[in-house]
Structure formats: C-alpha cells, structure tokens
N, C-alpha and C. Protein backbone atom coordinates (compact mmCIF):
# COMPACT_ATOMS: atom_id res chain seq x y z
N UNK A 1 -25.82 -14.60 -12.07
CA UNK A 1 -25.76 -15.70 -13.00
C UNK A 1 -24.91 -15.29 -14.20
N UNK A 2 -24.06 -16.50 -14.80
CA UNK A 2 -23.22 -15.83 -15.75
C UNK A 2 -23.96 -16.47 -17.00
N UNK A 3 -23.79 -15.82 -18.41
CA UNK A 3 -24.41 -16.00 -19.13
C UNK A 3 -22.86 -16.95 -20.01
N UNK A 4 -23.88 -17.51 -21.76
CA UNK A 4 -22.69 -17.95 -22.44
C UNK A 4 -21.60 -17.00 -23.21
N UNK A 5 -22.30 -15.51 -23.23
CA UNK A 5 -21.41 -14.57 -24.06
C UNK A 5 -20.77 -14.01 -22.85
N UNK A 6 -20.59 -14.23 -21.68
CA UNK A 6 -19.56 -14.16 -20.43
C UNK A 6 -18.35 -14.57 -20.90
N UNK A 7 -16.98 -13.72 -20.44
CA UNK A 7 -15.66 -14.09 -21.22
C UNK A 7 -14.98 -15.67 -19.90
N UNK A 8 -14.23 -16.21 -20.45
CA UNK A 8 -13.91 -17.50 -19.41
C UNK A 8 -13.14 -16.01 -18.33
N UNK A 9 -13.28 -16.54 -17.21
CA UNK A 9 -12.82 -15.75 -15.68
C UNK A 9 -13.52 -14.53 -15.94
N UNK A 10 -14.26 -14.52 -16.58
CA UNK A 10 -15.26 -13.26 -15.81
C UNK A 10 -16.10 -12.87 -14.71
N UNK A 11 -15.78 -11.94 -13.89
CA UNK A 11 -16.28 -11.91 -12.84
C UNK A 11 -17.49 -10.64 -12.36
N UNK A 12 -18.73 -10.68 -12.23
CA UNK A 12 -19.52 -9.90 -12.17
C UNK A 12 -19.14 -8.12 -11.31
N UNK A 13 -19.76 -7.65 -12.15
CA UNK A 13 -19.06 -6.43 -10.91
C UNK A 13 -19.94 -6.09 -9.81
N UNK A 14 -20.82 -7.00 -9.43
CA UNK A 14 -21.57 -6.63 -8.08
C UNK A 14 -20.24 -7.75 -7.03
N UNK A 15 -19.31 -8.84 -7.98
CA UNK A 15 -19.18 -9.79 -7.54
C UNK A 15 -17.30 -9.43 -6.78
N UNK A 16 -16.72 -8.40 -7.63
CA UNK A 16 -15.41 -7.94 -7.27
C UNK A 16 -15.08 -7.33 -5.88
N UNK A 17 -14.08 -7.05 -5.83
CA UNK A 17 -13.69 -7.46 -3.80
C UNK A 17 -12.13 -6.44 -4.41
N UNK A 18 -11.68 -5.57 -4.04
CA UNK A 18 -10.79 -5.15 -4.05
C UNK A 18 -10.14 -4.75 -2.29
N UNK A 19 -9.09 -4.69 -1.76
CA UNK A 19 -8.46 -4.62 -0.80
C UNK A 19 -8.14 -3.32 -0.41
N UNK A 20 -9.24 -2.19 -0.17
CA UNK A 20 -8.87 -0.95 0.02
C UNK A 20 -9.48 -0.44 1.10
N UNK A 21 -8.94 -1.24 2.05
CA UNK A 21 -9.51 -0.24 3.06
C UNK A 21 -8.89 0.35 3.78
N UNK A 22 -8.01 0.94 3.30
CA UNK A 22 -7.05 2.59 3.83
C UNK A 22 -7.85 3.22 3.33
N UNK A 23 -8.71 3.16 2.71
CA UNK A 23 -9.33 4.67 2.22
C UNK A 23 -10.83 4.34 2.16
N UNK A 24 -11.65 6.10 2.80
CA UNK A 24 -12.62 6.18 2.98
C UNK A 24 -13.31 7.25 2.51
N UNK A 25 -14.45 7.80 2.69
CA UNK A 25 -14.82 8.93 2.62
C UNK A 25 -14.36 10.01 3.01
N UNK A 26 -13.89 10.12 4.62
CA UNK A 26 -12.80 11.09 5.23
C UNK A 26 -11.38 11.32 4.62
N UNK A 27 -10.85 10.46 4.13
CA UNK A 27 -9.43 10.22 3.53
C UNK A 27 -10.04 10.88 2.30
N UNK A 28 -10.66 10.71 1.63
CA UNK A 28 -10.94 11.39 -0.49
C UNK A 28 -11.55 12.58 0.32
N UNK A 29 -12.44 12.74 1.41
CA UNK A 29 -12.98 14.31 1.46
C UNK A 29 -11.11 15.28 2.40
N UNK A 30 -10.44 14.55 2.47
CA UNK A 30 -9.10 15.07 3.36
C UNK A 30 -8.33 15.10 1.61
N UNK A 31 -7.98 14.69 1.32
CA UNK A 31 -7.29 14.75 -0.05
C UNK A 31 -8.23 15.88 -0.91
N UNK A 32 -9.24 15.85 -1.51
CA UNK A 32 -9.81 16.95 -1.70
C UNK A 32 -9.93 18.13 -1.26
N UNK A 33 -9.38 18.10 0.21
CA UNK A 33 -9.16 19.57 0.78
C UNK A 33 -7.63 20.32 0.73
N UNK A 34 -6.77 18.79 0.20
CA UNK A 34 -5.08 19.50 0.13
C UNK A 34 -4.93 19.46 -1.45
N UNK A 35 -6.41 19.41 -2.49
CA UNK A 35 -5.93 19.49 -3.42
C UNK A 35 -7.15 21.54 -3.87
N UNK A 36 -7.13 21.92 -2.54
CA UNK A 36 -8.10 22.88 -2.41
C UNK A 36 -9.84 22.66 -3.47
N UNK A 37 -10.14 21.54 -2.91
CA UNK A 37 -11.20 21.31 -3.45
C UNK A 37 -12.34 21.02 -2.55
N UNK A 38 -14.02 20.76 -3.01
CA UNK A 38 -14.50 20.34 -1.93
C UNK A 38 -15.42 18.21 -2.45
N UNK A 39 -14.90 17.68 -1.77
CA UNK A 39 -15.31 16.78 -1.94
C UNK A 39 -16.52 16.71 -2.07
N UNK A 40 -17.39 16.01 -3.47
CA UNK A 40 -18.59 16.27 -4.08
C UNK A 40 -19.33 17.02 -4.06
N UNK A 41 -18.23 18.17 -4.23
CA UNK A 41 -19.08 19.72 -4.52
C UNK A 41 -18.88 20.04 -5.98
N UNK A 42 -19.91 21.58 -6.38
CA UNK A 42 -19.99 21.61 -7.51
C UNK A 42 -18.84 21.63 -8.54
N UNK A 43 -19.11 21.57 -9.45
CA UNK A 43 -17.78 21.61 -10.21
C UNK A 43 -17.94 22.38 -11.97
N UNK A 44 -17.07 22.17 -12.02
CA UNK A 44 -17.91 23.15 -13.83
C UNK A 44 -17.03 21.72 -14.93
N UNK A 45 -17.82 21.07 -15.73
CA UNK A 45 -17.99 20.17 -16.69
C UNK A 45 -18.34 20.88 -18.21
N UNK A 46 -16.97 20.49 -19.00
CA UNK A 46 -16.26 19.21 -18.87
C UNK A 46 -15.00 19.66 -17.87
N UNK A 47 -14.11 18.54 -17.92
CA UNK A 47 -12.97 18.74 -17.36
C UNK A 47 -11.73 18.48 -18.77
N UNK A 48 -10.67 18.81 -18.24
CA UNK A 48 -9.89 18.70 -19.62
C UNK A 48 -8.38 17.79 -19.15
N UNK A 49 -8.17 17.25 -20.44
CA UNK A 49 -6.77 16.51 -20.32
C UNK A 49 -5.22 17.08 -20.54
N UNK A 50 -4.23 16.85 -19.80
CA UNK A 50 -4.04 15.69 -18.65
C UNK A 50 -4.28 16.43 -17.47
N UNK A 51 -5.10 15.82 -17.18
CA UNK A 51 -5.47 15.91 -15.32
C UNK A 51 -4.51 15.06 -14.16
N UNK A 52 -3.71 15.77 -13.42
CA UNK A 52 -2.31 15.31 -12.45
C UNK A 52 -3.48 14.98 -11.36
N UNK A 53 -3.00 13.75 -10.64
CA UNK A 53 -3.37 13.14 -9.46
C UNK A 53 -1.96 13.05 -8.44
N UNK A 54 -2.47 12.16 -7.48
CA UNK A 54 -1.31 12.30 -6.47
C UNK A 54 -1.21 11.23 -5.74
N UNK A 55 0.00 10.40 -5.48
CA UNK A 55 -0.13 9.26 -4.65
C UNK A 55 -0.31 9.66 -3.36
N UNK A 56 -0.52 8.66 -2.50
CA UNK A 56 -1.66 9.06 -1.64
C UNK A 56 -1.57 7.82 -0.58
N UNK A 57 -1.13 7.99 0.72
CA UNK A 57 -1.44 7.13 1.87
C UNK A 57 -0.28 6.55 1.61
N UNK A 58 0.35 5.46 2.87
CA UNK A 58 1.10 4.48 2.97
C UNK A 58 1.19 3.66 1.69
N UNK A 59 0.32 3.41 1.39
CA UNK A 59 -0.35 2.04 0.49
C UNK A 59 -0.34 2.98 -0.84
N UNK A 60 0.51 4.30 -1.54
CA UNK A 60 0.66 4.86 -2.35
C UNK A 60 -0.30 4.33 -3.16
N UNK A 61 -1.60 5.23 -2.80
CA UNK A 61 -3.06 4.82 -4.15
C UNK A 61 -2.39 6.01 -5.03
N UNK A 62 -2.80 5.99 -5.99
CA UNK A 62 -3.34 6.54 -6.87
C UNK A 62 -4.82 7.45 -7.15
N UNK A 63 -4.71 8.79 -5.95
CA UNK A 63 -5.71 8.87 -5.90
C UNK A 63 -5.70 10.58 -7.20
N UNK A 64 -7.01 10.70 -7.57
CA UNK A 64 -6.99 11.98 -8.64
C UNK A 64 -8.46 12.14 -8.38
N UNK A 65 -8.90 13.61 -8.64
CA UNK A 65 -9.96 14.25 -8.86
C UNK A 65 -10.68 14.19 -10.27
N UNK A 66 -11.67 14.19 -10.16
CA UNK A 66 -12.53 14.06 -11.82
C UNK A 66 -13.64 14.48 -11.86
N UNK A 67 -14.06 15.68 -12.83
CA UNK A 67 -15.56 16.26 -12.69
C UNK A 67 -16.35 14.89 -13.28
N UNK A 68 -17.58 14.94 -12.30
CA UNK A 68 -18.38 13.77 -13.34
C UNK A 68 -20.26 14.28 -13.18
N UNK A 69 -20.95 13.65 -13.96
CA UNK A 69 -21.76 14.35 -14.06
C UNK A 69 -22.83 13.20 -15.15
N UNK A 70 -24.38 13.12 -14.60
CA UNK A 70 -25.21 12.07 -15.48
C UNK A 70 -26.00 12.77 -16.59
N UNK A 71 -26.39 13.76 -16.64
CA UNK A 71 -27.45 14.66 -17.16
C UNK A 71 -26.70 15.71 -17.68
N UNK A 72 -26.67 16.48 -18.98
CA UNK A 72 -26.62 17.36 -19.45
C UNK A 72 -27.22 18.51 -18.61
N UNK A 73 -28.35 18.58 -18.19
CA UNK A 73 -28.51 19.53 -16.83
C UNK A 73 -28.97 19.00 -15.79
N UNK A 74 -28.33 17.95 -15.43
CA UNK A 74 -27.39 17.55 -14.00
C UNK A 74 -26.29 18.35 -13.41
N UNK A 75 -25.98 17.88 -11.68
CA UNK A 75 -25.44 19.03 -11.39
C UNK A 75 -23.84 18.39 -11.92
N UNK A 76 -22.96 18.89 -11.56
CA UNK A 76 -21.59 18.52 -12.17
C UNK A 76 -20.61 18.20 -10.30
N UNK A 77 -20.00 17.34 -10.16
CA UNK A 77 -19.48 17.49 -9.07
C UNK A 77 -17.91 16.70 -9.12
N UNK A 78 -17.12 17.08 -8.26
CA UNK A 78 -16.08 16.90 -7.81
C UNK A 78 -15.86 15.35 -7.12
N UNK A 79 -15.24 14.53 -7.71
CA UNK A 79 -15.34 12.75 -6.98
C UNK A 79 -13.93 12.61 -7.17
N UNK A 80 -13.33 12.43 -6.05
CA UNK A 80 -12.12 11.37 -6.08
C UNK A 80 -11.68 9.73 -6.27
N UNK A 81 -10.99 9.47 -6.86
CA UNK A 81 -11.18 8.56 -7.28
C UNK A 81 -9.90 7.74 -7.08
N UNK A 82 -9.83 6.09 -7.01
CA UNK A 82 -8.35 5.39 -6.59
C UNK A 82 -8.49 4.81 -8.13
N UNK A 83 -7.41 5.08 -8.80
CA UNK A 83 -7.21 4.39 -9.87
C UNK A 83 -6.80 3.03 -9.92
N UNK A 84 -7.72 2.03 -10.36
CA UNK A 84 -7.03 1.01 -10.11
C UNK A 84 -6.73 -0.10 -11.29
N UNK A 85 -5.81 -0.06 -11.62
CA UNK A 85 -5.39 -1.05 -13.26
C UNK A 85 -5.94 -2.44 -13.17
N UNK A 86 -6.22 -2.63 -11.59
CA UNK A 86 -6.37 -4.48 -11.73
C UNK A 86 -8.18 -4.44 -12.15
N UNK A 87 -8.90 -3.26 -11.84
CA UNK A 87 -10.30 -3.21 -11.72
C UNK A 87 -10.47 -2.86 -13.38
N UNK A 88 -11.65 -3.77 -14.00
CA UNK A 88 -12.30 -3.74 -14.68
C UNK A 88 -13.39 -2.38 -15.45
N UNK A 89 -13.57 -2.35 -13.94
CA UNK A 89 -14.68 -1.78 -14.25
C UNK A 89 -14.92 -0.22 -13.03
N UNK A 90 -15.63 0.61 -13.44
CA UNK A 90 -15.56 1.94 -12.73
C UNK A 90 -16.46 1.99 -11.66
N UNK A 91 -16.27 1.97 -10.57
CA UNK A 91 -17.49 2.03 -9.28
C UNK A 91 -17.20 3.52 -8.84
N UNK A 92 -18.88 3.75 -8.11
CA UNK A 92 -19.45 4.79 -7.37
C UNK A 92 -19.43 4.59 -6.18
N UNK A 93 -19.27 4.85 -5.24
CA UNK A 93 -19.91 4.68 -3.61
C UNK A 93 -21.04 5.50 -3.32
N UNK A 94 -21.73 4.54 -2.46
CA UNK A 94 -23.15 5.13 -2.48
C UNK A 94 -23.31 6.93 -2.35
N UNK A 95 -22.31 7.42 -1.74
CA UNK A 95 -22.43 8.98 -1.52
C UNK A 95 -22.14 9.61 -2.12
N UNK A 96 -21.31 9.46 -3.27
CA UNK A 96 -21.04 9.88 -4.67
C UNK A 96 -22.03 9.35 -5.53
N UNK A 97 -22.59 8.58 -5.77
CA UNK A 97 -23.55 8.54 -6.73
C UNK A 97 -25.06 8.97 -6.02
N UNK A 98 -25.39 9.68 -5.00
CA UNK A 98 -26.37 10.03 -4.24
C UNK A 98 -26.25 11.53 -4.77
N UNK A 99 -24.42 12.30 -4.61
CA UNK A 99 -24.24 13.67 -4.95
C UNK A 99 -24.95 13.47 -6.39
N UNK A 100 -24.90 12.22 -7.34
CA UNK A 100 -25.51 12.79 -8.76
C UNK A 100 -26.93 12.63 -9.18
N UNK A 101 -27.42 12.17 -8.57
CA UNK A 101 -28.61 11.57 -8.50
C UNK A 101 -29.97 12.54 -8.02
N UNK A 102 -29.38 12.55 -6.34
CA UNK A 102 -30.07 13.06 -5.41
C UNK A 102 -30.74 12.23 -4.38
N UNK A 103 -30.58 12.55 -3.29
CA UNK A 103 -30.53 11.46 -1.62
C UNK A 103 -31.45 10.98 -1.92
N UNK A 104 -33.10 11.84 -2.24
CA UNK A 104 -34.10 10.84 -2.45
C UNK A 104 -34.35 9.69 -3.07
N UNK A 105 -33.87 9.82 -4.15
CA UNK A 105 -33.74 8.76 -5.35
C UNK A 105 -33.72 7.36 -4.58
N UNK A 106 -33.81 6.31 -5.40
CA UNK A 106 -33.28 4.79 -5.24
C UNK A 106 -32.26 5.06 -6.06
N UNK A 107 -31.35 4.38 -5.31
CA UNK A 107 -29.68 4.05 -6.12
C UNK A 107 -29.91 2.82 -7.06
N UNK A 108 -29.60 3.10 -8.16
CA UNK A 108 -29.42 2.22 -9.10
C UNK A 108 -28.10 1.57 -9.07
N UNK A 109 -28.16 0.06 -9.24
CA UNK A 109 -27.02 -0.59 -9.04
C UNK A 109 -26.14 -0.05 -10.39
N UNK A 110 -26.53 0.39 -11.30
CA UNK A 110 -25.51 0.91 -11.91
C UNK A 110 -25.79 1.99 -12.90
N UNK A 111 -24.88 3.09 -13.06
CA UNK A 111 -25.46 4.21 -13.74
C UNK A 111 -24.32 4.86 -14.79
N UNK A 112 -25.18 5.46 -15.81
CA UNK A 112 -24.26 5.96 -16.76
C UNK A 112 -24.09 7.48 -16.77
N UNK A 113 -22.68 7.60 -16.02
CA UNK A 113 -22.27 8.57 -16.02
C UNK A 113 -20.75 9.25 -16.91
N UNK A 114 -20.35 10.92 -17.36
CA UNK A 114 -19.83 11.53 -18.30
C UNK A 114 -18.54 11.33 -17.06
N UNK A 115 -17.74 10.84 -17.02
CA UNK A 115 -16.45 11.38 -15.97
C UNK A 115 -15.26 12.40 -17.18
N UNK A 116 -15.16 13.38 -16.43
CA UNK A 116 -14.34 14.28 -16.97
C UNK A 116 -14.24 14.94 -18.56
N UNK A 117 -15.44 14.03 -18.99
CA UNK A 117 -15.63 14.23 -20.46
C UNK A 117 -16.86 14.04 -20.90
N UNK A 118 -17.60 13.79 -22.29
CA UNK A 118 -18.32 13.20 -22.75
C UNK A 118 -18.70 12.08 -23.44
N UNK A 119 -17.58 11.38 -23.09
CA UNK A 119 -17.08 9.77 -23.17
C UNK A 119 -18.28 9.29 -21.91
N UNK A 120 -19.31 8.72 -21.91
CA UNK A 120 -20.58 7.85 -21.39
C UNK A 120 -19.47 7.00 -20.65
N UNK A 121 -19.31 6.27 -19.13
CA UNK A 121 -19.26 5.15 -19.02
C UNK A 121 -19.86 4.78 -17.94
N UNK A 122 -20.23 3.39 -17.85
CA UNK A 122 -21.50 2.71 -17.49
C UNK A 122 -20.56 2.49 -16.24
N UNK A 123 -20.95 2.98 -14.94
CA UNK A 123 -20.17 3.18 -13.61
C UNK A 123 -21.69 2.02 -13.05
N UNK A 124 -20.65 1.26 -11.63
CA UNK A 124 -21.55 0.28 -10.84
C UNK A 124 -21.70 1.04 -9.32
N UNK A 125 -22.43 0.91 -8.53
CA UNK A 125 -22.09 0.77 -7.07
C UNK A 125 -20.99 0.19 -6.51
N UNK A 126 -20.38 0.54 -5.25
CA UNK A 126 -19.37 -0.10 -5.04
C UNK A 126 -20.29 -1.29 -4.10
N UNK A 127 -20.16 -2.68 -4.32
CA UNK A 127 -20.72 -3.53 -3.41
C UNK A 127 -20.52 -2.63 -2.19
N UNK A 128 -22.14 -2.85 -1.20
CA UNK A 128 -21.72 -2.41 0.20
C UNK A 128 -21.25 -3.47 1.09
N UNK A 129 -21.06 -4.95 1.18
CA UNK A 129 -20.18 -6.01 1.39
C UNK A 129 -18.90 -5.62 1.06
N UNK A 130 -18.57 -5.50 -0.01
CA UNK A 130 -16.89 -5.17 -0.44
C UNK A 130 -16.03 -4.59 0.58
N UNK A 131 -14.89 -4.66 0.41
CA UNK A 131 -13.59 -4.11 0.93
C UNK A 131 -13.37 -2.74 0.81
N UNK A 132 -14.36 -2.14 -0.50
CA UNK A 132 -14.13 -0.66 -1.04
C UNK A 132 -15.61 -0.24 -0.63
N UNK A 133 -16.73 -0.36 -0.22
CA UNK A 133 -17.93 0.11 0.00
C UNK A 133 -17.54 1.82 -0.23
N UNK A 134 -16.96 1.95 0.22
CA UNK A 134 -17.00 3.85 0.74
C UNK A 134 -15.87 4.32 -0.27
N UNK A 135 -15.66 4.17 -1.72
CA UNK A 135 -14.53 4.36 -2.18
C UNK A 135 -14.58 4.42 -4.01
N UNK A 136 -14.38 4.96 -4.34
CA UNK A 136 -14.53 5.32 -5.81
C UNK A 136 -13.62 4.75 -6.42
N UNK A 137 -13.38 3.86 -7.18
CA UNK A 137 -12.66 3.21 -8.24
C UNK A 137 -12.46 3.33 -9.48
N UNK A 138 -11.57 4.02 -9.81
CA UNK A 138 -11.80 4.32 -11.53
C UNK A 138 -10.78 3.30 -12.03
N UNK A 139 -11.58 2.43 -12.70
CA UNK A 139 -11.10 0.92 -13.51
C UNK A 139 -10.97 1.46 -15.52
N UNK A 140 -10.54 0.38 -15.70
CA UNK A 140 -9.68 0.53 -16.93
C UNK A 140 -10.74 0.59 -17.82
N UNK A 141 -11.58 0.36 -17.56
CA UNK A 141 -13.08 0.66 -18.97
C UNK A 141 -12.85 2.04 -19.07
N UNK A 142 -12.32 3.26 -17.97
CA UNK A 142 -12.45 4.58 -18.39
C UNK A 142 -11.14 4.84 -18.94
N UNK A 143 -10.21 4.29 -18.42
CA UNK A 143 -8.73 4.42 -19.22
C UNK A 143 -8.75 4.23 -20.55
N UNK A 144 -9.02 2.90 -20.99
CA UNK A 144 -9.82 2.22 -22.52
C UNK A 144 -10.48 3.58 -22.88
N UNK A 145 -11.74 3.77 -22.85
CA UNK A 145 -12.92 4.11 -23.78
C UNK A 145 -11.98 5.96 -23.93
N UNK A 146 -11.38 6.29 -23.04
CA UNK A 146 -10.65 7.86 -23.25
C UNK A 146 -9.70 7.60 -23.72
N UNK A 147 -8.95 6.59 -24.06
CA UNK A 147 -7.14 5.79 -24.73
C UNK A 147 -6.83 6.94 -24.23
N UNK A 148 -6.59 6.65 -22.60
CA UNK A 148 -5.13 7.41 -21.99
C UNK A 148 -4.12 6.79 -21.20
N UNK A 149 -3.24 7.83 -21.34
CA UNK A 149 -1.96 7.12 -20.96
C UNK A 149 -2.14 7.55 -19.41
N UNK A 150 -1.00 6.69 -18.47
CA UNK A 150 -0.82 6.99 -17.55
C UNK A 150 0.45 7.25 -16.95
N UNK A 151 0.78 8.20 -16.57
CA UNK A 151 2.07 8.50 -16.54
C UNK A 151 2.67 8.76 -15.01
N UNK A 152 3.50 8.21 -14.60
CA UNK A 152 3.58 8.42 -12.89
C UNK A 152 5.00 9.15 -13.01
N UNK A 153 5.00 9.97 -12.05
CA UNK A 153 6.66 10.49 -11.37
C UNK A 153 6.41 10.26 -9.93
N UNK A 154 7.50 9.27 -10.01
CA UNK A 154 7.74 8.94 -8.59
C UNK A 154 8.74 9.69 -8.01
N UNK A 155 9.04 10.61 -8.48
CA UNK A 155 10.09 12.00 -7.98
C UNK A 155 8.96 13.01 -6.91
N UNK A 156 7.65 13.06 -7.61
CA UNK A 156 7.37 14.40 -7.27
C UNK A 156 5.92 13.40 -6.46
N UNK A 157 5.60 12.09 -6.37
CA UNK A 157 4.32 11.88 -5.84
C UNK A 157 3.09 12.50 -6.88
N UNK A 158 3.20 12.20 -8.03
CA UNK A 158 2.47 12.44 -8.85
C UNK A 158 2.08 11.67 -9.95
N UNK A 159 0.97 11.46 -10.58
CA UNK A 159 0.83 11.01 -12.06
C UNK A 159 0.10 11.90 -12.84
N UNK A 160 -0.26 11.28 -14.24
CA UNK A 160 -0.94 12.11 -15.01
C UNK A 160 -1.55 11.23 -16.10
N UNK A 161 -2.79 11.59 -15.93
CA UNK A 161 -3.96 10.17 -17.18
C UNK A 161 -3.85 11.63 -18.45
N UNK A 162 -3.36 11.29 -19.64
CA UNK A 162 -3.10 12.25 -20.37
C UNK A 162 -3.52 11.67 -21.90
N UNK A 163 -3.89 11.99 -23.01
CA UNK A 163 -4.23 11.27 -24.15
C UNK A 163 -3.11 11.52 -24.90
C-alpha cells in the first residue's frame, strides 16, 4: 500500500523487477574466484575507497566486491554486487543475507546493513518472484549516502566507486 508521503512514481521495493538474469549465484561465486576471492566468505571490515570492480558477462554488468557486515561483532563477509544506477534501492539475495544473519534465522524482508563502511544502509531482499531473486544489487541509496563517484574505463573492463 502506498502511503500520502510516497513520492508521485514511487515504486515499493518488494515491488521492483529488474532484468538480470545473466547473473546468478554461480556467475558472482565464478567472478569472486577470478577476483581471488571467496564468495561470502570472511572478510576483514571496514573496506576502503576506491574499490575497482569489473565489467562482467555479455550484458557488461557492473559487477564489484564489497565487505558488508550487520553487527559490530557480526561476521564480516565478501558479497558481490551488480551496480545498478536505474535501482533505487540496495537488495540482498536470500544467501547473502543468510551469510549475515545466519541460516537459522527468519529473513527479514529488510535489513540494515554497514557495506564497505560505516555508512548504515537499509538493504531489502531481492523479491524471490523478481528477475534478480539470486543477485545482489547495489542501487544508488549507497552511491548517495557514501557521495561517490563512479568512474568506468572502458579500455581496461574496469570501474571505480571512489569519493
């Protein structure tokens, strides 16, 4: 339900639909292994700026690594992420937000987690209906709230979110 302090075309984020399904869990845990990393494994937090990502697949995502982490002594882990300028807002997939949580838990439709810093932002589930179910989205609320730039070389298959 939308409320009256809803902006006109606002769209819920249980309610967004993005078109990504080149990429999965296998694809971000395969990219995490050519960036010698282990997909939602531990990691040491914070992380520091500018952090280089790498385009990625046919469909040149924008994909980059980011320590993230809910708890001050929470564990800290490794999440890949598709940057995406048209998205609003920052989603989890259920197996990344399970690495922060813990399997037992109930998944909360949405949780506040530190990505790469101590900048708080309020991350959703990725709808499991959606196009992205299995896929981490880092939307412009984290670009905003860190004011970073984004910088691409299309020479080298690279960018860089840098302040």
């Amino acid at each position: 339900m939308y409320s009256l302090m809803d902006g006109i075309g606002y769209i819920k984020p249980s309610l967004q639909n993005f078109l990504l399904t080149d990429i999965d869990s296998k694809v971000m845990e395969s990219i995490a292994f050519d960036m010698e990393l282990e997909y939602l494994g531990i990691a040491s937090f914070p992380g520091s700026f500018p952090v280089e990502g790498g385009i990625w697949t046919s469909n040149h995502r924008l994909m980059v690594n980011l320590v993230c982490q809910t708890k001050s002594d929470g564990p800290s882990r490794n999440i890949i992420f598709v940057v995406n300028t048209g998205s609003p807002n920052t989603y989890l997939c259920q197996e990344a937000m399970e690495s922060l949580v813990g399997k037992d838990c109930k998944l909360p439709q949405t949780l506040h987690v530190k990505i790469h810093t101590d900048q708080v932002i309020q991350t959703y589930i990725s709808p499991k209906d959606s196009n992205f179910a299995n896929v981490n989205v880092l939307g412009m609320d984290f670009l905003y709230k860190n004011k970073l730039n984004l910088v691409i070389n299309w020479t080298k298959s690279t960018f860089s979110l840098d302040k």
